[in-house]
N, C-alpha and C. Protein backbone atom coordinates (compact mmCIF):
# COMPACT_ATOMS: atom_id res chain seq x y z
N UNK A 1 98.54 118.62 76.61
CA UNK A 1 97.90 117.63 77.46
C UNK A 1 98.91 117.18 78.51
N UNK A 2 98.73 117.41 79.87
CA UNK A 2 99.45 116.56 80.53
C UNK A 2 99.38 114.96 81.26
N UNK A 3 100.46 114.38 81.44
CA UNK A 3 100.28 113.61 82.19
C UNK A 3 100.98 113.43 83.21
N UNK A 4 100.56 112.56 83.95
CA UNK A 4 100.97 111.85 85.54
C UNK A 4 100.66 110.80 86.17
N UNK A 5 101.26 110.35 87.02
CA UNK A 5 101.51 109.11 87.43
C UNK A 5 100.10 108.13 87.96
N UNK A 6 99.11 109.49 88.12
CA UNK A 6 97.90 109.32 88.65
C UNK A 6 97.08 108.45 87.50
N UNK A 7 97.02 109.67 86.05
CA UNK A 7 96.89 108.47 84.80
C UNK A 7 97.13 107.28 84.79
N UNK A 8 98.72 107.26 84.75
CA UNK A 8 98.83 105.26 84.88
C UNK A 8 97.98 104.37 85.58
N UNK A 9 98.05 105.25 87.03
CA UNK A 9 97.27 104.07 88.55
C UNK A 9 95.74 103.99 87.50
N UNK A 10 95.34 105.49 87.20
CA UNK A 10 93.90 105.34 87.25
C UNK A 10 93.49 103.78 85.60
N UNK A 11 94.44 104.03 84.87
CA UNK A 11 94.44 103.52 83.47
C UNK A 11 95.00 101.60 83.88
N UNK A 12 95.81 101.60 84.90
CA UNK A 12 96.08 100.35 85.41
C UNK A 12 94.88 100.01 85.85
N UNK A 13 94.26 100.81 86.72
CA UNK A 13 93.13 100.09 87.79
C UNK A 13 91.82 99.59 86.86
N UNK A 14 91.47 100.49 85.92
CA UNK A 14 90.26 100.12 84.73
C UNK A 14 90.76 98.97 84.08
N UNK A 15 92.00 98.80 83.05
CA UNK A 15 92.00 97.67 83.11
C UNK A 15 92.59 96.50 83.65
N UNK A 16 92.85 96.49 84.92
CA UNK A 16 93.14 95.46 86.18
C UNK A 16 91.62 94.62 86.20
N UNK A 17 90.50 95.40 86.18
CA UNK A 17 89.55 95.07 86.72
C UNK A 17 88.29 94.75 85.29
N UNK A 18 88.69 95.38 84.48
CA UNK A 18 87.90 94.93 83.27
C UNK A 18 87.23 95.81 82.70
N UNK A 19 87.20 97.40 82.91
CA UNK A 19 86.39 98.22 82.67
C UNK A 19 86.60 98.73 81.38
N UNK A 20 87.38 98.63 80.94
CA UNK A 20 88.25 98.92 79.82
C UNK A 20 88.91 97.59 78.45
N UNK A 21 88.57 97.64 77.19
CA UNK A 21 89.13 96.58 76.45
C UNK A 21 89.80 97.82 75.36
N UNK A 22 90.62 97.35 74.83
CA UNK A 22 91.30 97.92 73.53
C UNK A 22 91.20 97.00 72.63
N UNK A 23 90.89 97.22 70.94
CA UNK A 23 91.69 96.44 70.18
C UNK A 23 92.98 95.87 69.94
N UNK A 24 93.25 94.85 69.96
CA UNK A 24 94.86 94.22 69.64
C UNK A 24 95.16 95.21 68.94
N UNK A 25 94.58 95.05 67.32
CA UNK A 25 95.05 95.60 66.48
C UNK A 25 95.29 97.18 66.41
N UNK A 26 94.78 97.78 67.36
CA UNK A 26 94.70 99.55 67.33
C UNK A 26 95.71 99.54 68.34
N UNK A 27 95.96 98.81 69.00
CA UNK A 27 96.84 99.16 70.57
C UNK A 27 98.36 98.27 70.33
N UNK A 28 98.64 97.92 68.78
CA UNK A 28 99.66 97.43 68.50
C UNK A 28 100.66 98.63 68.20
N UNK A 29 99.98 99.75 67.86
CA UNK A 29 100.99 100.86 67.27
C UNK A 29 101.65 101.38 69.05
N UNK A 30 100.50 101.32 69.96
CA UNK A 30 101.12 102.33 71.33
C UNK A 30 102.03 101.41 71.55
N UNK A 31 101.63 99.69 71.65
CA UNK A 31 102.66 98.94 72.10
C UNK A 31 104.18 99.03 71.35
N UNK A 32 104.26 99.29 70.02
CA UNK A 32 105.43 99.73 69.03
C UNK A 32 106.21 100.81 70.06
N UNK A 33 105.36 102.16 70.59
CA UNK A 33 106.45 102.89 70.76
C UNK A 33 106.51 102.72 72.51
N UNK A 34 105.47 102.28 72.69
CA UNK A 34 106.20 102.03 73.98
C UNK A 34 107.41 101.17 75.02
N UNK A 35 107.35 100.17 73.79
CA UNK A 35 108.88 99.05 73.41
C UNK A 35 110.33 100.20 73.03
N UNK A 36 109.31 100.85 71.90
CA UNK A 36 111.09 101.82 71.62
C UNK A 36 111.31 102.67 72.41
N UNK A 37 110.59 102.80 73.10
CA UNK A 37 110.81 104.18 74.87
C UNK A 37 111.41 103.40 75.79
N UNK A 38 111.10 102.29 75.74
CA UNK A 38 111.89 101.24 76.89
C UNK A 38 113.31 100.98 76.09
N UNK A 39 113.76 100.56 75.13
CA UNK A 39 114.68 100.33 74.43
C UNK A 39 115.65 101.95 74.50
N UNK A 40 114.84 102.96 74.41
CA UNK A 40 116.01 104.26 74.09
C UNK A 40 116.67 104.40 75.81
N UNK A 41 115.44 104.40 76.57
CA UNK A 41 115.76 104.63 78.40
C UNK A 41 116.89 103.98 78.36
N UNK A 42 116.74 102.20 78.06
CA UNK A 42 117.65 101.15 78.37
C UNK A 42 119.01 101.66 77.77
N UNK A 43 119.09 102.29 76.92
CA UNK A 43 120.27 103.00 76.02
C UNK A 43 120.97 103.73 77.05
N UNK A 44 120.21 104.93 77.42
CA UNK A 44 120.57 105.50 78.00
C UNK A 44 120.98 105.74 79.82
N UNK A 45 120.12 104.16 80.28
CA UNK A 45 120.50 103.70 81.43
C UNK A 45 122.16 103.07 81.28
N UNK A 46 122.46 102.75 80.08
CA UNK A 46 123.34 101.82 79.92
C UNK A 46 124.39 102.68 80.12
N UNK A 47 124.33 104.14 79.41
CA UNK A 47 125.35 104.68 78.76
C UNK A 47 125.35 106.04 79.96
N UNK A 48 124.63 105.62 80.68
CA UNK A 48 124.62 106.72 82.11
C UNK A 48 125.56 105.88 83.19
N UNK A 49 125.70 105.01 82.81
CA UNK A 49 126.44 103.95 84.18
C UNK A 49 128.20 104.77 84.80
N UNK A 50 128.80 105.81 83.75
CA UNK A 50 129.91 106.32 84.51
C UNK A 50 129.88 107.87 84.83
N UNK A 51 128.11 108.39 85.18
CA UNK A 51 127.92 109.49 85.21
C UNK A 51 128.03 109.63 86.68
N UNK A 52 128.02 109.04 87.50
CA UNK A 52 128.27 108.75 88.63
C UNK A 52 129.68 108.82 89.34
N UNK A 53 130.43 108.95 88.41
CA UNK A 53 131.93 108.82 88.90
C UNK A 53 132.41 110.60 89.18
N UNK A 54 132.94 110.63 90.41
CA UNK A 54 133.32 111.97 90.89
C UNK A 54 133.85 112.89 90.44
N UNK A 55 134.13 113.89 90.06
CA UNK A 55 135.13 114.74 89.01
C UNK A 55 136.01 115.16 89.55
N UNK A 56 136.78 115.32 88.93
CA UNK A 56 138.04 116.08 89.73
C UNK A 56 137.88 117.57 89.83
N UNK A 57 137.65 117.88 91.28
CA UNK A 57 137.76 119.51 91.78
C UNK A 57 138.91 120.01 91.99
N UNK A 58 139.55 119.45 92.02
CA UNK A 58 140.52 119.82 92.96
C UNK A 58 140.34 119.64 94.39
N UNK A 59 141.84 119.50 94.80
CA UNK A 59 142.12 118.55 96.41
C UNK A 59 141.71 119.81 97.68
N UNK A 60 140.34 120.20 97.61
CA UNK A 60 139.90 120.82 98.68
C UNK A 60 139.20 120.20 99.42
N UNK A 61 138.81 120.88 100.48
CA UNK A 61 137.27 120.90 101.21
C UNK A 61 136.53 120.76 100.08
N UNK A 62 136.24 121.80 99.41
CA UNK A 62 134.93 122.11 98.43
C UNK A 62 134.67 121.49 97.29
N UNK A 63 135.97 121.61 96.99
CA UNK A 63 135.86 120.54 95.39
C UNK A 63 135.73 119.28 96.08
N UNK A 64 136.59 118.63 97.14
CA UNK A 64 135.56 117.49 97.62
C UNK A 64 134.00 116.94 97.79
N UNK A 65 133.52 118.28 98.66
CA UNK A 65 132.36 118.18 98.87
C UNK A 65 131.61 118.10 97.59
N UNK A 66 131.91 118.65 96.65
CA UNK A 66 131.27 119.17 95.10
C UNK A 66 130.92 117.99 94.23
N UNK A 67 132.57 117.50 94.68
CA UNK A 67 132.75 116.32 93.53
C UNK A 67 131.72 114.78 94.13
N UNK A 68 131.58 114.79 95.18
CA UNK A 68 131.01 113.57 96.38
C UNK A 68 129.64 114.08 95.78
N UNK A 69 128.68 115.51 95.94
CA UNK A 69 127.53 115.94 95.71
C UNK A 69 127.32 115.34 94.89
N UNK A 70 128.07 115.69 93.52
CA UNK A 70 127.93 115.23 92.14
C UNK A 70 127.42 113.99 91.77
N UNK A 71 128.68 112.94 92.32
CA UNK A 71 128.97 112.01 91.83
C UNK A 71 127.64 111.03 92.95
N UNK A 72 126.80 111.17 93.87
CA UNK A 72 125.51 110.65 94.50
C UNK A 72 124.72 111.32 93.64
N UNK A 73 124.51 112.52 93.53
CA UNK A 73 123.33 112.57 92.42
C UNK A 73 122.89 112.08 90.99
N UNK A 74 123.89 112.56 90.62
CA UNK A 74 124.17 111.62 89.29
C UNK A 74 124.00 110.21 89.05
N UNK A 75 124.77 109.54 89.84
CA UNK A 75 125.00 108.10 90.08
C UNK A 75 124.10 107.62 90.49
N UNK A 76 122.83 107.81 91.06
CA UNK A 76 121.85 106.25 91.33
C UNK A 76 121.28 106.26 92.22
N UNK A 77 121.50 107.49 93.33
CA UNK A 77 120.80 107.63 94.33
C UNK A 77 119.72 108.81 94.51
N UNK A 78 118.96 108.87 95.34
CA UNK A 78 117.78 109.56 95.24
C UNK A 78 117.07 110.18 94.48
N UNK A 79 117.48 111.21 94.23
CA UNK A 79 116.90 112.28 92.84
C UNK A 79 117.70 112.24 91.68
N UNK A 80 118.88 111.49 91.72
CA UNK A 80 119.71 110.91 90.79
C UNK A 80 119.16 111.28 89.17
N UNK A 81 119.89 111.45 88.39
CA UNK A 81 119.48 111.21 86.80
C UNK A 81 119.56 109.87 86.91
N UNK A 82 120.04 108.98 86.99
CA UNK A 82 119.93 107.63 86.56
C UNK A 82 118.36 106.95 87.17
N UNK A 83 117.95 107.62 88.63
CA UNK A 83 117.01 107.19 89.10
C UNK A 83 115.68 107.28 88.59
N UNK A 84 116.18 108.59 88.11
CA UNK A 84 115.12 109.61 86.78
C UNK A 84 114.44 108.47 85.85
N UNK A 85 115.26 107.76 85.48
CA UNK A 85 115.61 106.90 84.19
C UNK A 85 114.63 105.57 84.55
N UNK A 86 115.28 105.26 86.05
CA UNK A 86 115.09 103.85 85.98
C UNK A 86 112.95 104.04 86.79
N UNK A 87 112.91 105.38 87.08
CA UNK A 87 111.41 105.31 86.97
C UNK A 87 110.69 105.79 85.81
N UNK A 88 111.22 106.10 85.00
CA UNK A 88 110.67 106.37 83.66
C UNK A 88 110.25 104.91 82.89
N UNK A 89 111.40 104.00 83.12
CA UNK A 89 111.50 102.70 82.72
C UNK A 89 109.87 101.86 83.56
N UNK A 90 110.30 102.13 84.92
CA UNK A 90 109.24 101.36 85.24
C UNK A 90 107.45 102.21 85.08
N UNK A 91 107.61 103.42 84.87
CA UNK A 91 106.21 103.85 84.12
C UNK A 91 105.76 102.86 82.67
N UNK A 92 106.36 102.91 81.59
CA UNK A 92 106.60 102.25 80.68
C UNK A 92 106.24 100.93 80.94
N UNK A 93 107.09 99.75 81.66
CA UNK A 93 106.53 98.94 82.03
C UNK A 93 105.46 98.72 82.80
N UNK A 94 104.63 99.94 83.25
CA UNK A 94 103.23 99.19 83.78
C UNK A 94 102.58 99.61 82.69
N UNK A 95 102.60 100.93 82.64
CA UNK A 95 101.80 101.04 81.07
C UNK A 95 101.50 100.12 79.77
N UNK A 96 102.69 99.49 79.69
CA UNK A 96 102.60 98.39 78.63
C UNK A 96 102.30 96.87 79.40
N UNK A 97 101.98 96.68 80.75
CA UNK A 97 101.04 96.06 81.14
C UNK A 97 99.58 96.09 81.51
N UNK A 98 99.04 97.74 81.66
CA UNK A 98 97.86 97.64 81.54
C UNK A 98 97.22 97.45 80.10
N UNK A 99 97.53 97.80 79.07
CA UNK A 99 97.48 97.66 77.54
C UNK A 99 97.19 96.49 77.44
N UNK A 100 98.19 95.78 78.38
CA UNK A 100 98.05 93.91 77.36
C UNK A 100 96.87 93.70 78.25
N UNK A 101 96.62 93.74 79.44
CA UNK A 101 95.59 93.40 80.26
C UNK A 101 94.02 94.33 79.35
N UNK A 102 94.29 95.26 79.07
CA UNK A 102 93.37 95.90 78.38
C UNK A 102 92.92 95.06 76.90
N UNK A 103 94.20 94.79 76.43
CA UNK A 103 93.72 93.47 75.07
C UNK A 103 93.20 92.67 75.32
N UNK A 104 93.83 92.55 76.73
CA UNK A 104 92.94 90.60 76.89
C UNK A 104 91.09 90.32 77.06
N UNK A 105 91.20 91.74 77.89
CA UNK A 105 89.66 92.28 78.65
C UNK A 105 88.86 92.16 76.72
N UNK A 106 89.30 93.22 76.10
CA UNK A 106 88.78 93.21 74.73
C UNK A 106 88.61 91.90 74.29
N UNK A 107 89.46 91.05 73.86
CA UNK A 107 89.49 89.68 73.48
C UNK A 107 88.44 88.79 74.16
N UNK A 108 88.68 88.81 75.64
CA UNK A 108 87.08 88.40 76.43
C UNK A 108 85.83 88.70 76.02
N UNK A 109 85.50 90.19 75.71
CA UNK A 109 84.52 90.61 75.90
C UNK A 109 84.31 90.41 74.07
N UNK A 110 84.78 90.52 73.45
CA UNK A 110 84.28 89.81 72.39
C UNK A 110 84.30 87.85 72.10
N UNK A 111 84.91 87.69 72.44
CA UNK A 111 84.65 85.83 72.88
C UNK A 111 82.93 85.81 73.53
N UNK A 112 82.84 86.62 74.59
CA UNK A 112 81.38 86.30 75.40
C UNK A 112 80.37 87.35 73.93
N UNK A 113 80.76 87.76 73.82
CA UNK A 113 79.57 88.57 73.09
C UNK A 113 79.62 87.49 71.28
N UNK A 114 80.35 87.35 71.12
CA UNK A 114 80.66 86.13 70.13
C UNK A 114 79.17 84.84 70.42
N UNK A 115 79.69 84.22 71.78
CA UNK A 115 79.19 83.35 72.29
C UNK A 115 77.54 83.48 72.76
N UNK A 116 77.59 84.30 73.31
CA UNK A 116 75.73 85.12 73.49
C UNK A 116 75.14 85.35 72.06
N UNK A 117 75.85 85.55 71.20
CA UNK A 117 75.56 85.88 69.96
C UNK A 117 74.50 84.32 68.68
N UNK A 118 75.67 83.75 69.22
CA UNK A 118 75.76 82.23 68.62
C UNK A 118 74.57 81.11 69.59
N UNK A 119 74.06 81.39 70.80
CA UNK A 119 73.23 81.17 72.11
C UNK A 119 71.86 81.77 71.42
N UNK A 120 72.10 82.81 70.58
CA UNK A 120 70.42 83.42 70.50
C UNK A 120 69.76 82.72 68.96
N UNK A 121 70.78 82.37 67.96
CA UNK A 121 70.95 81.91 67.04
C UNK A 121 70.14 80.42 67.03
């Protein structure tokens, strides 16, 4: 099965808007690992912080250029591994905000159906 970023928007936008409820209780296990995916990233954001530092090439042109290449990619800028990281992180965090927005929608929609319920009574 794959996924993509398109999933999230489309899975944010249903429940942004209400189209979508989850159970608390069934959507407590995704929320479990989607906490420990944010927690391992954060690990590894942490422990990526001196991947960035230049290597020693040797005092050329090339090993300059090599070591400068390196040490921007690596380190935090554009296509970076760390950058890798820190959008992986923020997938995660919307994901585990459409979820809660998705609980709440659920929680609503049983409160009103509760309430219509108790109205016909």
């Amino acid at each position: 099965m794959s996924y993509s970023g398109m999933d999230t928007a489309a899975f944010m936008e249903a429940a942004a808007t209400g189209e979508i409820g989850l159970d608390p209780d069934a959507a407590q296990a995704v929320l479990k690992k989607i906490r420990s995916g944010k927690d391992a990233v954060d690990d590894l954001i942490t422990k990526a912080s001196d991947v960035g530092v230049a290597p020693q090439l040797g005092a050329n042109p090339v090993g300059d250029a090599m070591a400068a290449k390196y040490a921007d990619r690596a380190g935090g800028h554009g296509d970076s591994y760390l950058q890798a990281l820190r959008n992986l992180r923020a997938q995660y965090e919307q994901v585990e905000s459409a979820i809660n927005s998705a609980i709440r929608n659920y929680e609503e929609m049983e409160a009103n159906t509760a309430a219509e319920l108790d109205r016909q009574l």
